[in-house]
Structures are given as C-alpha cells and as structure tokens.
C-alpha atoms as a PDB file:
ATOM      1  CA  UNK A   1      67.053 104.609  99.886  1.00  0.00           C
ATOM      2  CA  UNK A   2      63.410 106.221  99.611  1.00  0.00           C
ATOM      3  CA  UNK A   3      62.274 106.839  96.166  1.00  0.00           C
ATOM      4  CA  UNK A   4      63.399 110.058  94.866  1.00  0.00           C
ATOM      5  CA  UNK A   5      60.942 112.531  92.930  1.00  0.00           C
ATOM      6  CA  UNK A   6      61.611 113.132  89.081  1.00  0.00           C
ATOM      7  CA  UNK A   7      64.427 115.064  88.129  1.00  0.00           C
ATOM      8  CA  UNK A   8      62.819 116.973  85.944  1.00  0.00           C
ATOM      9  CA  UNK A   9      59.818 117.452  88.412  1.00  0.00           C
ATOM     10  CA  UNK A  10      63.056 118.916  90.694  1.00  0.00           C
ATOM     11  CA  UNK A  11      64.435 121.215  88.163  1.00  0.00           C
ATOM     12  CA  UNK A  12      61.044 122.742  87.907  1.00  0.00           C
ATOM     13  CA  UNK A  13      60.894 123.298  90.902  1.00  0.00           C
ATOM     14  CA  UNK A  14      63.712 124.577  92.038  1.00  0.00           C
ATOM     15  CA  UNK A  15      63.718 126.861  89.237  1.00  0.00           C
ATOM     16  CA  UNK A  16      59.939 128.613  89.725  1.00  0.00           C
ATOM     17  CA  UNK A  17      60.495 128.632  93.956  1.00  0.00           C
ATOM     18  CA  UNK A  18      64.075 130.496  93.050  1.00  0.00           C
ATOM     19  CA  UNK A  19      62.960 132.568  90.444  1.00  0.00           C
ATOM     20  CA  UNK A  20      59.167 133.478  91.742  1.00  0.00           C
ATOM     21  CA  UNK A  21      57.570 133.183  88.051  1.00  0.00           C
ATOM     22  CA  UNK A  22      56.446 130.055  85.912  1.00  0.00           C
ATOM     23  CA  UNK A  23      57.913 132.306  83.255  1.00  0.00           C
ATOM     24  CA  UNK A  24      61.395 133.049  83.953  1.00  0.00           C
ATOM     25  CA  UNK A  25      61.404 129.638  85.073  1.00  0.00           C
ATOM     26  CA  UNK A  26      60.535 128.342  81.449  1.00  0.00           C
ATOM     27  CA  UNK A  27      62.915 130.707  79.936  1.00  0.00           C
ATOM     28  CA  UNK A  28      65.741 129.613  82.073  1.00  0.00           C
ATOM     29  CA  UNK A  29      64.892 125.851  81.372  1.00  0.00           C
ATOM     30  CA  UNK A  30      64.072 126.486  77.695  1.00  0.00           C
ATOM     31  CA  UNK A  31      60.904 124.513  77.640  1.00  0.00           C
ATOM     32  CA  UNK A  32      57.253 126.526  77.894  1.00  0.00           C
ATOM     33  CA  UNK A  33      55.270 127.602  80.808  1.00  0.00           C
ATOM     34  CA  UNK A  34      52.576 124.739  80.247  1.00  0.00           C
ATOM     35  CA  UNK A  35      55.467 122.215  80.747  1.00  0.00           C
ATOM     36  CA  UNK A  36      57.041 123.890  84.103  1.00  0.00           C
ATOM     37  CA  UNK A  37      53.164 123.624  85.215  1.00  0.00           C
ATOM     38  CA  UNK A  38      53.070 120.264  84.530  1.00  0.00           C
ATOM     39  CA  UNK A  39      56.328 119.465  86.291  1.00  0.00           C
ATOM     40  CA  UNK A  40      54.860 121.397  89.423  1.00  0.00           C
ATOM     41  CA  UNK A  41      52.105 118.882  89.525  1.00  0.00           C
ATOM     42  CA  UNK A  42      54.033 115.902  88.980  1.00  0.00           C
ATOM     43  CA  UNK A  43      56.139 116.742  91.674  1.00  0.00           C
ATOM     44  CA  UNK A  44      53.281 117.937  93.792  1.00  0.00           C
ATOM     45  CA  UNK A  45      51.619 113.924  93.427  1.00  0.00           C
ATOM     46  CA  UNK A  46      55.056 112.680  93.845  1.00  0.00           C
ATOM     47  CA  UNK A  47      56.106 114.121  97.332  1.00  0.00           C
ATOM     48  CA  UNK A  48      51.619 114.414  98.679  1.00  0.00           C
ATOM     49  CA  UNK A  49      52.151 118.041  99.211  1.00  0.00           C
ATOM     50  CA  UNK A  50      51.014 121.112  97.812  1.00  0.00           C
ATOM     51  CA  UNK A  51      54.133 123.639  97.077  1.00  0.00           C
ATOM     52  CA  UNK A  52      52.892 126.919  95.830  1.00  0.00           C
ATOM     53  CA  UNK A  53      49.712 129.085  96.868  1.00  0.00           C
ATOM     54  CA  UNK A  54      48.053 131.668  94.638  1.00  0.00           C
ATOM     55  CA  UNK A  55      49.558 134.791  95.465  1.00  0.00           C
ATOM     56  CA  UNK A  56      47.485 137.598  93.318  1.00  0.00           C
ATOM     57  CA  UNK A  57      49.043 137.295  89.437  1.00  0.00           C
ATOM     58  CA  UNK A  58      51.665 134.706  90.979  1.00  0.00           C
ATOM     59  CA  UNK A  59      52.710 132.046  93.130  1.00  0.00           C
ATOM     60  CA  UNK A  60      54.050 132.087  96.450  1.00  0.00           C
ATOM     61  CA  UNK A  61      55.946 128.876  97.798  1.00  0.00           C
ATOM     62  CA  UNK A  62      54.091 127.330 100.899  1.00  0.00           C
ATOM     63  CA  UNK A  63      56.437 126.752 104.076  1.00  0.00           C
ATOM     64  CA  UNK A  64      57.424 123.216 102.884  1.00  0.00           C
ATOM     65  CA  UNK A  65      58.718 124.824  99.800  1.00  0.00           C
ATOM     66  CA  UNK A  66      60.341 127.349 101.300  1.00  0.00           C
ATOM     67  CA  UNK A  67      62.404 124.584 103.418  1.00  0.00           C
ATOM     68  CA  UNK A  68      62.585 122.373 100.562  1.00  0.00           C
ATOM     69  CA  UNK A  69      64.476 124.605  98.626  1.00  0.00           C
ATOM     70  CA  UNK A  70      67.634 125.401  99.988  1.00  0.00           C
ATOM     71  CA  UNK A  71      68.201 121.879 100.369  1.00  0.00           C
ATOM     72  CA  UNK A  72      67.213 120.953  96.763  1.00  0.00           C
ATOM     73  CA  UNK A  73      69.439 123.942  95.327  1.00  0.00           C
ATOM     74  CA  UNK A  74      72.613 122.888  96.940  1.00  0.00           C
ATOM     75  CA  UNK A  75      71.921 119.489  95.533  1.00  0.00           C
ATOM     76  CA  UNK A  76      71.356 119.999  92.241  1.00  0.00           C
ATOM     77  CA  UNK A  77      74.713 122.513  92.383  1.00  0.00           C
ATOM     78  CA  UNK A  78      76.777 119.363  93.579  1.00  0.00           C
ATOM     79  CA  UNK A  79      75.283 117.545  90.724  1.00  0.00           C
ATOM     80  CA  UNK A  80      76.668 119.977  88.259  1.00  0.00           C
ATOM     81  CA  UNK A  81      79.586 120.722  89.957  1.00  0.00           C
ATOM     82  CA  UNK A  82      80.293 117.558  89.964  1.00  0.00           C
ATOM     83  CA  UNK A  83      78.961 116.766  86.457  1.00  0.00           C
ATOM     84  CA  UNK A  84      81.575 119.909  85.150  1.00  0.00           C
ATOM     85  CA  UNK A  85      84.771 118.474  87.209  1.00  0.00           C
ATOM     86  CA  UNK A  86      84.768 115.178  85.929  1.00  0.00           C
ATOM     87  CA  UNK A  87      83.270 114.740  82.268  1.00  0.00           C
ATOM     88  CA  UNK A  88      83.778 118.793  81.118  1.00  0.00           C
ATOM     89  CA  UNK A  89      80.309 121.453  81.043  1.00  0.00           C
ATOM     90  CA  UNK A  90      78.506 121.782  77.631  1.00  0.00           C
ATOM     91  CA  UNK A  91      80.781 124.123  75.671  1.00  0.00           C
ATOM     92  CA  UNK A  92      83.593 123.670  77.895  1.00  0.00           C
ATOM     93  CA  UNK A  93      86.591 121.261  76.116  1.00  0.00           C
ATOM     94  CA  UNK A  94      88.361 118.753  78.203  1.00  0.00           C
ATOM     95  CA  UNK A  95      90.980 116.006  78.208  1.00  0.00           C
ATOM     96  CA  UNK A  96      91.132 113.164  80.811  1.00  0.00           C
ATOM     97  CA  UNK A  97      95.724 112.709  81.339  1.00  0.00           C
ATOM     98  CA  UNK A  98      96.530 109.771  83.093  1.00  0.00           C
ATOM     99  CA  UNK A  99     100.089 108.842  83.767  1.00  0.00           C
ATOM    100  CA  UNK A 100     102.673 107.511  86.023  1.00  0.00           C
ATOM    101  CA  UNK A 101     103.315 110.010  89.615  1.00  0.00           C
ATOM    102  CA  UNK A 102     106.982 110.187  87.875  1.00  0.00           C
ATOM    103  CA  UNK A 103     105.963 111.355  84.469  1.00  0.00           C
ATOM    104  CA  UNK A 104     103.805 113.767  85.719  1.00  0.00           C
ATOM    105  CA  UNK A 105     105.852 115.082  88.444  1.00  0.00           C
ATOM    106  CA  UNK A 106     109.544 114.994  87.028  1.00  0.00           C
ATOM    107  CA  UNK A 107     108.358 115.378  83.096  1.00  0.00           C
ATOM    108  CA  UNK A 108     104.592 116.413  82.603  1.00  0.00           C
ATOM    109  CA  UNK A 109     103.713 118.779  85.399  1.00  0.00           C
ATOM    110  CA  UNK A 110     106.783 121.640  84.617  1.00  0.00           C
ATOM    111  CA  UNK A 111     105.312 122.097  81.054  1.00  0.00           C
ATOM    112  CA  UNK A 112     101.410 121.707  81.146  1.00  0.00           C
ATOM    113  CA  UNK A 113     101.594 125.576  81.003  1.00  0.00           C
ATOM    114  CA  UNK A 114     102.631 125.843  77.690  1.00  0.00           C
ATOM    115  CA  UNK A 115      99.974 123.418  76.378  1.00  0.00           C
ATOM    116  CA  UNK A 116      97.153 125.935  78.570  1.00  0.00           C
ATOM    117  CA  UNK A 117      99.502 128.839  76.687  1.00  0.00           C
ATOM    118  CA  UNK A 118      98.452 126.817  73.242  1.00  0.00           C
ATOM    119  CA  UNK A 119      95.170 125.842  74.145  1.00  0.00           C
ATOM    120  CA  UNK A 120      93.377 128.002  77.144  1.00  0.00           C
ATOM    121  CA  UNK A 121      89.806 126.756  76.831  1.00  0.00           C
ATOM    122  CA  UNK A 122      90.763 123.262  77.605  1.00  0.00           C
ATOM    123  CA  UNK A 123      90.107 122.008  81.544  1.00  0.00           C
ATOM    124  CA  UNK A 124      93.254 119.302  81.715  1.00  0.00           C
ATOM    125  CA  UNK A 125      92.201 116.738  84.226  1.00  0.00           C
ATOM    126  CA  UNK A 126      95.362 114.908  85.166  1.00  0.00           C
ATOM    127  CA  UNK A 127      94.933 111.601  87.114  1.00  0.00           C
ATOM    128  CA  UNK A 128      98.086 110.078  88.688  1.00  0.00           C
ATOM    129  CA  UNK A 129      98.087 105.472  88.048  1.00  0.00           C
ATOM    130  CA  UNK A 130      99.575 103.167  90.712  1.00  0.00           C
ATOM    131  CA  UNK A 131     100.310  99.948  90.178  1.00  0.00           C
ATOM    132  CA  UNK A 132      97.916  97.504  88.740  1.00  0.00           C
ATOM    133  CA  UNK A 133      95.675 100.475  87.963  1.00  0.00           C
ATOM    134  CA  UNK A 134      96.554 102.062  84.755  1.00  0.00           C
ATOM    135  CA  UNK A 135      95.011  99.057  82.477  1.00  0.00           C
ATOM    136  CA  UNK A 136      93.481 100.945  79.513  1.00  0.00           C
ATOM    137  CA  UNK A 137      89.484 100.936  79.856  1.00  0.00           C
ATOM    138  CA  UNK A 138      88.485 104.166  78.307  1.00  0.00           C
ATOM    139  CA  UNK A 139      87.720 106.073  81.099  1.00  0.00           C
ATOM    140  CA  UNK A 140      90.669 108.752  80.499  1.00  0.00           C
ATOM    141  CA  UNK A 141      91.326 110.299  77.019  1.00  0.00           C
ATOM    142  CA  UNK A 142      95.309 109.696  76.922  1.00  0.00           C
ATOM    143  CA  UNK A 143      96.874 107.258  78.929  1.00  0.00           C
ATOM    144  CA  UNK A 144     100.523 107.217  79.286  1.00  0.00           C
ATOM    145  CA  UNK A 145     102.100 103.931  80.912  1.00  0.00           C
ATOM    146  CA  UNK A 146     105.765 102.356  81.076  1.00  0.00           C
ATOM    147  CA  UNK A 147     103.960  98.790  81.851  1.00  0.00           C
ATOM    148  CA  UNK A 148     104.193  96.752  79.659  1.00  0.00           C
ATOM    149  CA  UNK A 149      99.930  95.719  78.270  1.00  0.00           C
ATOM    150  CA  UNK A 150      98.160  94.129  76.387  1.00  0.00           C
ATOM    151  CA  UNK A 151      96.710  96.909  74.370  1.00  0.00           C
ATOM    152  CA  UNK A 152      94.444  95.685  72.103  1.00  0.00           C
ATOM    153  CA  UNK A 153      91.164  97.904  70.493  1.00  0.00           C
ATOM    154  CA  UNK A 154      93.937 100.764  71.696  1.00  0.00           C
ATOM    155  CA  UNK A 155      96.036 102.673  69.421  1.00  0.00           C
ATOM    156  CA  UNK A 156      99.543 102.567  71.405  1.00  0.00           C
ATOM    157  CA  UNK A 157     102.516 104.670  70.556  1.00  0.00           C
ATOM    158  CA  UNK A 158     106.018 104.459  72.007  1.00  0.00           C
ATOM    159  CA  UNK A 159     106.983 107.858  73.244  1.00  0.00           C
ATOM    160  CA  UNK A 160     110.495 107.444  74.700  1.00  0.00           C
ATOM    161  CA  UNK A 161     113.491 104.943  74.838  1.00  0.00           C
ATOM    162  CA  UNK A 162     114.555 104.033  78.320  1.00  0.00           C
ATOM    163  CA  UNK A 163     118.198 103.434  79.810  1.00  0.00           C
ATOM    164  CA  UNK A 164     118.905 103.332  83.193  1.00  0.00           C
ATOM    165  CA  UNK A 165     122.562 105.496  84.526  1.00  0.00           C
ATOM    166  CA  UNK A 166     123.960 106.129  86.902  1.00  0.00           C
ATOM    167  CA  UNK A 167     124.875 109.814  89.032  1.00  0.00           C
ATOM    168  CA  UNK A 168     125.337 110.879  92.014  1.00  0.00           C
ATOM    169  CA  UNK A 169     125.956 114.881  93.164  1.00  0.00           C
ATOM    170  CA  UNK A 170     129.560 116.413  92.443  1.00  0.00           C
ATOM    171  CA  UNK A 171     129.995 116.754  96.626  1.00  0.00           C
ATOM    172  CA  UNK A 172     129.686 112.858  96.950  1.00  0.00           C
ATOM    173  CA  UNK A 173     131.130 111.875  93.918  1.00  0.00           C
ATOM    174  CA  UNK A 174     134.385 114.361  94.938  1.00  0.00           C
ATOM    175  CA  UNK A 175     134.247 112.689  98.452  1.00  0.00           C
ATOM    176  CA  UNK A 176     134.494 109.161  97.249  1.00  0.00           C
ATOM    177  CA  UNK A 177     137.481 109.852  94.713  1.00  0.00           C
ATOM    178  CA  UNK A 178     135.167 109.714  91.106  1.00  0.00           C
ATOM    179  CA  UNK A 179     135.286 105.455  91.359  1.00  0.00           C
ATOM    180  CA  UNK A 180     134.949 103.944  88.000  1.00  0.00           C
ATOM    181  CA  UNK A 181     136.124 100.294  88.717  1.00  0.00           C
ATOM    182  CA  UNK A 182     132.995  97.813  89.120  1.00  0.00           C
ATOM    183  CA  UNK A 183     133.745  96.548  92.570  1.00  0.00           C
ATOM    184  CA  UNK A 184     134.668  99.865  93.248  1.00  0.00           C
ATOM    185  CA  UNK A 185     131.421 101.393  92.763  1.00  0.00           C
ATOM    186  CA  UNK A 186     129.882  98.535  94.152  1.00  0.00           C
ATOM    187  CA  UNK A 187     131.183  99.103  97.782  1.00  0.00           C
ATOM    188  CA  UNK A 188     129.612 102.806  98.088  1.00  0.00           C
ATOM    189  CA  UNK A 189     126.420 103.447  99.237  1.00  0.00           C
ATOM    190  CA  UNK A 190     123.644 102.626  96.291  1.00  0.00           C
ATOM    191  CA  UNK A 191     120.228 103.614  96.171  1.00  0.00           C
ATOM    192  CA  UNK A 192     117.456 102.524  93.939  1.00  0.00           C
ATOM    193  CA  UNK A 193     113.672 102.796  93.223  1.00  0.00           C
ATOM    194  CA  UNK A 194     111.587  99.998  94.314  1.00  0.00           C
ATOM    195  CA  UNK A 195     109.266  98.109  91.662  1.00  0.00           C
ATOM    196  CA  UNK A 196     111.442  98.270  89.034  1.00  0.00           C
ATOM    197  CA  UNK A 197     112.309  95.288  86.759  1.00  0.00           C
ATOM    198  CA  UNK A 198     115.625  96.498  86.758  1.00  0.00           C
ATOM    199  CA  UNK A 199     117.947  97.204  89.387  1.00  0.00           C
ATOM    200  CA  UNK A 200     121.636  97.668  90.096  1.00  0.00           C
ATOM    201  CA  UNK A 201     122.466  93.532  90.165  1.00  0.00           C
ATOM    202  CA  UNK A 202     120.759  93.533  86.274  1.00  0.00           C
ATOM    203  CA  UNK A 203     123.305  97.045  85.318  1.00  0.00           C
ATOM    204  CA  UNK A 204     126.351  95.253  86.820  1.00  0.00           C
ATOM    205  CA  UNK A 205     125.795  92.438  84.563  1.00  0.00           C
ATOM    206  CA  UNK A 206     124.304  94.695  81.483  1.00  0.00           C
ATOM    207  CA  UNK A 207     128.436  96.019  82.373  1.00  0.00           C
ATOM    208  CA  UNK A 208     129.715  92.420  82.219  1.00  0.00           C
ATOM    209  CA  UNK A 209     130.316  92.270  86.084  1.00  0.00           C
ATOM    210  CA  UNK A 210     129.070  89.650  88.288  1.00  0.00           C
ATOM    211  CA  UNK A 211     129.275  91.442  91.709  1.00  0.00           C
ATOM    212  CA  UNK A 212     127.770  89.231  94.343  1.00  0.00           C
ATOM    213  CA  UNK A 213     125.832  90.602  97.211  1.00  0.00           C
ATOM    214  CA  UNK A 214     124.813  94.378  95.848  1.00  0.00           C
ATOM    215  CA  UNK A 215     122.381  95.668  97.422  1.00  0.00           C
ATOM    216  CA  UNK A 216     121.331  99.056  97.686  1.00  0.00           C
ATOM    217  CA  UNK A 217     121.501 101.297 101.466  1.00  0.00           C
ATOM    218  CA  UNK A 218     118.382 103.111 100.051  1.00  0.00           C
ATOM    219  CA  UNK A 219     115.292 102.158  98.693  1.00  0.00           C
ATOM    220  CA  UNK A 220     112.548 104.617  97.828  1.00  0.00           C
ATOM    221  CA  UNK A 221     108.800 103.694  96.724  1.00  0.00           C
ATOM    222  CA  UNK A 222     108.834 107.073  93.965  1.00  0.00           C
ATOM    223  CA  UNK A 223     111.677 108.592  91.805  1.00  0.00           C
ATOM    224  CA  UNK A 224     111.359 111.788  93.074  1.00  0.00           C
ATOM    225  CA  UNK A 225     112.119 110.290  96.532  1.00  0.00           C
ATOM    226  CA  UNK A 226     115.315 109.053  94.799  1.00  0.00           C
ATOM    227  CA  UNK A 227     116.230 111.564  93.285  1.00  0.00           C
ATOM    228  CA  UNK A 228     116.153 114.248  96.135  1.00  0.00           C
ATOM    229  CA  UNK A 229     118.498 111.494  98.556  1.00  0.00           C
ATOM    230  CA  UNK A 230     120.679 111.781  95.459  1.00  0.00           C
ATOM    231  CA  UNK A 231     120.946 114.759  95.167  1.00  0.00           C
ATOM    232  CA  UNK A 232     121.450 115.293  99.011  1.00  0.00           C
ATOM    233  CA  UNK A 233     124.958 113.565  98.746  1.00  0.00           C
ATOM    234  CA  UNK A 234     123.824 109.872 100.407  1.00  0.00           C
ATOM    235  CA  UNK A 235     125.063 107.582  97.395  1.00  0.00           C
ATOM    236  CA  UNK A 236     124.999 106.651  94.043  1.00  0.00           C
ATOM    237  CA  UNK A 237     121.616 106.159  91.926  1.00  0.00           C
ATOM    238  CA  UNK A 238     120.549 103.930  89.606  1.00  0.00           C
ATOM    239  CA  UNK A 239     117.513 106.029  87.768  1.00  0.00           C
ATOM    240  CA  UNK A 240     116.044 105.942  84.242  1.00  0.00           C
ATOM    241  CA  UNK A 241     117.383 108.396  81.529  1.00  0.00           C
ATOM    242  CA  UNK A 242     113.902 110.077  81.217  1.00  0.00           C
ATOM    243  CA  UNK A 243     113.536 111.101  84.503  1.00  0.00           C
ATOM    244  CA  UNK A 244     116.909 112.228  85.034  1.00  0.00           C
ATOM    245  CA  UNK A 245     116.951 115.595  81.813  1.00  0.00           C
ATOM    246  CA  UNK A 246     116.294 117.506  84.521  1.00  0.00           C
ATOM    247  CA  UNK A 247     118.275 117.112  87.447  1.00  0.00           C
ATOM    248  CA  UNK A 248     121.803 116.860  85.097  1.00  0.00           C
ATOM    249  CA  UNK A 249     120.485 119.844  83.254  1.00  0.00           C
ATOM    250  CA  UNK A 250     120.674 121.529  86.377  1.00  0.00           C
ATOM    251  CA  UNK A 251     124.174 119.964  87.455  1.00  0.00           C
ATOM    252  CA  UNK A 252     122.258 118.645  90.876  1.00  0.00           C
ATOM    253  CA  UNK A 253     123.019 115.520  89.846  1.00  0.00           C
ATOM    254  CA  UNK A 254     125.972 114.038  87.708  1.00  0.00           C
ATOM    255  CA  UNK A 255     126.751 111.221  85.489  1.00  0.00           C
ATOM    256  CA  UNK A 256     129.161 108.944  87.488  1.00  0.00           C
ATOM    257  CA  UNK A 257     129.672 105.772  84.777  1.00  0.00           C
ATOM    258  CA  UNK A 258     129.521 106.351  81.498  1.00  0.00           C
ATOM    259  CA  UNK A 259     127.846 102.417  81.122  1.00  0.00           C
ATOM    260  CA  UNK A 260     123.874 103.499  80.236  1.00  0.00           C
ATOM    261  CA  UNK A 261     121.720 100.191  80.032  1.00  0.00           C
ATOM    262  CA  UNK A 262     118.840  99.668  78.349  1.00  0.00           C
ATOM    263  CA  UNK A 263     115.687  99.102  80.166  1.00  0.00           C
ATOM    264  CA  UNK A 264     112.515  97.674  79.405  1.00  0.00           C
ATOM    265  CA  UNK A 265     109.665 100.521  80.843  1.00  0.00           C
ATOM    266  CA  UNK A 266     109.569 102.716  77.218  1.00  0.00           C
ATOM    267  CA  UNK A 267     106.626 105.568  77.581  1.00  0.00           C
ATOM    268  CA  UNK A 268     103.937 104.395  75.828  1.00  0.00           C
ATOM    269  CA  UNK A 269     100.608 107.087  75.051  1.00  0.00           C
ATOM    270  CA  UNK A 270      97.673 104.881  74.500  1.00  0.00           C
ATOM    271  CA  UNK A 271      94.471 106.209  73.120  1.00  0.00           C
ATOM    272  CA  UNK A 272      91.086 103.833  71.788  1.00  0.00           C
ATOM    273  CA  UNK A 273      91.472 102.978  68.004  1.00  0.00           C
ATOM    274  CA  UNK A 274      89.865 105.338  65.459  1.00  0.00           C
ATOM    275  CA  UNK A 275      90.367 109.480  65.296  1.00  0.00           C
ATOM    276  CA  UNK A 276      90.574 111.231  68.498  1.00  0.00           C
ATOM    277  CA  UNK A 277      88.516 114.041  69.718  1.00  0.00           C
ATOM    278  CA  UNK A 278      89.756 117.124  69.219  1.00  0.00           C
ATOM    279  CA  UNK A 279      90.900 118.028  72.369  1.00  0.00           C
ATOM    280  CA  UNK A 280      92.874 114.506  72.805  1.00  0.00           C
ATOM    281  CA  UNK A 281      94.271 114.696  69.704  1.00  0.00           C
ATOM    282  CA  UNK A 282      95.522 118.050  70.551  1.00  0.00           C
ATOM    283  CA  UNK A 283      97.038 116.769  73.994  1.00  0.00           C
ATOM    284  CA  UNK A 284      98.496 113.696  71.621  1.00  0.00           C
ATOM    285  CA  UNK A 285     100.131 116.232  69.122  1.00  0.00           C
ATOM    286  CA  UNK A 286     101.534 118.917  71.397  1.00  0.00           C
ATOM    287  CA  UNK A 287     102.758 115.994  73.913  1.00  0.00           C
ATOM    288  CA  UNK A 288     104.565 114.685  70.901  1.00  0.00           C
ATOM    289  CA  UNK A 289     106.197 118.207  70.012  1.00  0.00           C
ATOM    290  CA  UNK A 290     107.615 118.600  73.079  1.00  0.00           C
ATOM    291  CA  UNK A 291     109.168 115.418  73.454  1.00  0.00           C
ATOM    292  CA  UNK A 292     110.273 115.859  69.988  1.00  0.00           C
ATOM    293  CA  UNK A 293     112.079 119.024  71.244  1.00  0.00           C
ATOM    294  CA  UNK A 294     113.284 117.652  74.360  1.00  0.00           C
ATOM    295  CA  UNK A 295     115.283 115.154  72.205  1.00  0.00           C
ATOM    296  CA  UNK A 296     113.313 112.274  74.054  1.00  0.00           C
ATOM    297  CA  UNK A 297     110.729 111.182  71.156  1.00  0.00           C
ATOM    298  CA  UNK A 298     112.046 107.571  70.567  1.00  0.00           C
ATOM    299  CA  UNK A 299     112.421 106.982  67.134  1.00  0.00           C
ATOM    300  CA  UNK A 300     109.843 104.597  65.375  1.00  0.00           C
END
C-alpha cells in the first residue's frame, strides 16, 4: 500500500476545503490558524501538489482539491463511524456484552429494554460467542460463558445453577398417555441440543436407569431450534432449566418428569480483576438484579 499523507495533514485539510476559511477550520479543530497553515503545507510536500489558490481575502481549492475532497470526507466519516460503533464516541458511554446465542436470545435479549429504561445514554454492544471463541481476552467489558475456563487475572462470578428437565407440549404429552416409566419415556421420540456435555443417556442414569440404545430423533445445533420442535408437538426435550422460564411460563411447553438433573454449564459473568468502569459495573449490577428477581441468581 502507497504511503499515506499525515492524518493530521488530512484533517486540515478536509476541514479548510469543506469549510472555505483557515478560521472556521481552526475553530472546528480547536487548534490556531498558524497550525491549520502548517498542516496545509505539510500535506501540500507530502502529496507534490499545490491545493488552494489565493482567492482575494481567502482561499479557493484548486481542481485536485476539489476532487480530493469528496473522497477524503467519506473516509474520514468511515473512520469515525467506525471509531463510534465499536469502542463508544467521546462523551458517549458504552458496554461491550458478550454471551452465548442462547442467553442472549432466550434470556438477555427480552429485557435489555429495561436496562436502556435505567440507563439511556449507554450504546449496549452485544456480541453473540461460538464455540472455542468466548476465551476471556479483554476485548468485551462483560463476558458471560457456561464453559467451563480457566479464568485467571478475571474476576468470575457464578450467575445461575443449571439442571437439565425434561417437557414436551400438553398436545404431545396428551397423545402419548403422560408416560412416566423410564423405558417408557425412552421409546418416544427425544430430541436434544447438540454440544452439550450432557445428554439424555447421562439423565437416564442421573434417574438410576441404564436404558441402552437412546438416542434422540432430533438433534438441533441452538436451543431455540429445540425448543420451537418442542413446542411444535415432535417429542420430548431434554433442555437446561435456564433456558426453559420462559416457555413453561407461557404453558408452550410442560414439565413431563419430575427427575431435574444437575448439569455442569452454570452462567458465569466474567469481568478483568480490579473495579469496573462505570458503565460495566452498571451492566454487572442491574444483570444481577434481574436474575435476582427472576429467582435464577445461584446462591454463593
């Protein structure tokens, strides 16, 4: 890539060609008129070109500058544009979320309105992790993970308590007779999540049945996938107690064993060691709150 001219040379620029005077230009930058000047010339060596005439009291761009800057504007918009969306404009307050496509979609999502209702001059930026990608490196404010990691120089708290149950909707559980017996259950049609540690083999055993050759019709790569064949009546599913408030809240989905099992993906908010910012440690407290309210906040 060719060189590129001095940013500050740019600015200048941009600023006096837009703006037609050295001195709104300095105003607008905050530095004097001697330093725009000086800018000019830099930029004027740099590129071999001359890009302003005298024009009576004032300059007038020459035809390269008058081509130059269009292209230069939009460019240094799409700097700041993209300088704003990412890392948050000066005097604007941000907080980096990053969490699992479940968390956010079934759990997060539903209720980031009421933290905007608490705190409306914070940008959220919420960032969805995949596997393998949500190792803590500091580039979000508040991570929230149910992988187990090694989270040292982070400070780590457990947010939730996971069990894994299983439902099923009230038209297929009232087609099948309400089943309760282990081998029972384990000759309907079962559907799971795929990538969990756990799976319906593990919650037959957690019951104390060894049921040979269980294996689900149905596999979906995302809860919400899992949830929604669920709910349309194909089976029974095997899904964690967090994700499921809100479906049997709704009575979309029903409990169909009473046998809950515990699982090993607990919530976990990580955040680097020492005192947040202020706008992460307000995600970090009103994230708590509503969990608290929920009844989800695992204890300790």
């Amino acid at each position: 890539m060719s060189p590129l001219p001095p940013l500050n040379a740019l600015r200048a620029f941009e600023a006096v060609a837009r703006l037609g005077s050295v001195t709104l230009a300095a105003a607008e930058l905050h530095v004097t008129q001697a330093a725009v000047s000086q800018q000019l010339r830099v930029l004027e060596e740099a590129l071999g070109h001359p890009l302003f005439r005298r024009a009576g009291r004032g300059l007038a761009p020459t035809e390269a500058a008058r081509l130059y800057l269009p292209v230069l504007s939009s460019a240094l918009r799409n700097i700041a544009d993209a300088t704003e969306d990412l890392f948050g404009g000066a005097g604007r307050r941000q907080v980096r979320v990053r969490c699992t496509p479940s968390f956010a979609q079934l759990w997060l999502a539903p209720r980031l309105h009421r933290f905007r209702a608490e705190h409306p001059d914070v940008r959220v930026r919420l960032m969805l992790s995949t596997d393998g990608d949500d190792e803590p490196d500091g580039s979000v404010d508040v991570e929230i993970s149910n992988r187990p990691r090694d989270w040292t120089g982070f400070d780590a708290r457990r947010l939730t308590r996971e069990h894994w149950r299983v439902v099923a909707s009230p038209a297929f559980l009232d087609r099948v007779g309400h089943p309760t017996e282990p081998v029972a259950l384990a000759a309907l049609p079962l559907i799971s999540t795929f990538g969990y540690m756990e799976g319906w083999r593990a919650w037959f055993r957690d019951l104390g049945q060894d049921v040979t050759g269980v294996r689900p019709v149905l596999e979906c790569d995302a809860t919400s996938l899992s949830l929604e064949a669920a709910k349309a009546g194909m089976g029974l599913l095997l899904a964690r107690s967090f994700h499921l408030r809100g479906v049997l809240a709704a009575g979309t989905l029903v409990e169909a064993h009473p046998h809950r099992m515990r699982g090993t993906g607990d919530h976990h908010m990580i955040l680097p060691t020492g005192r947040p910012g202020p706008t992460a440690g307000a995600f970090r407290d009103w994230l708590v709150a509503e969990l608290a309210a929920d009844g989800e906040l695992a204890e300790g």
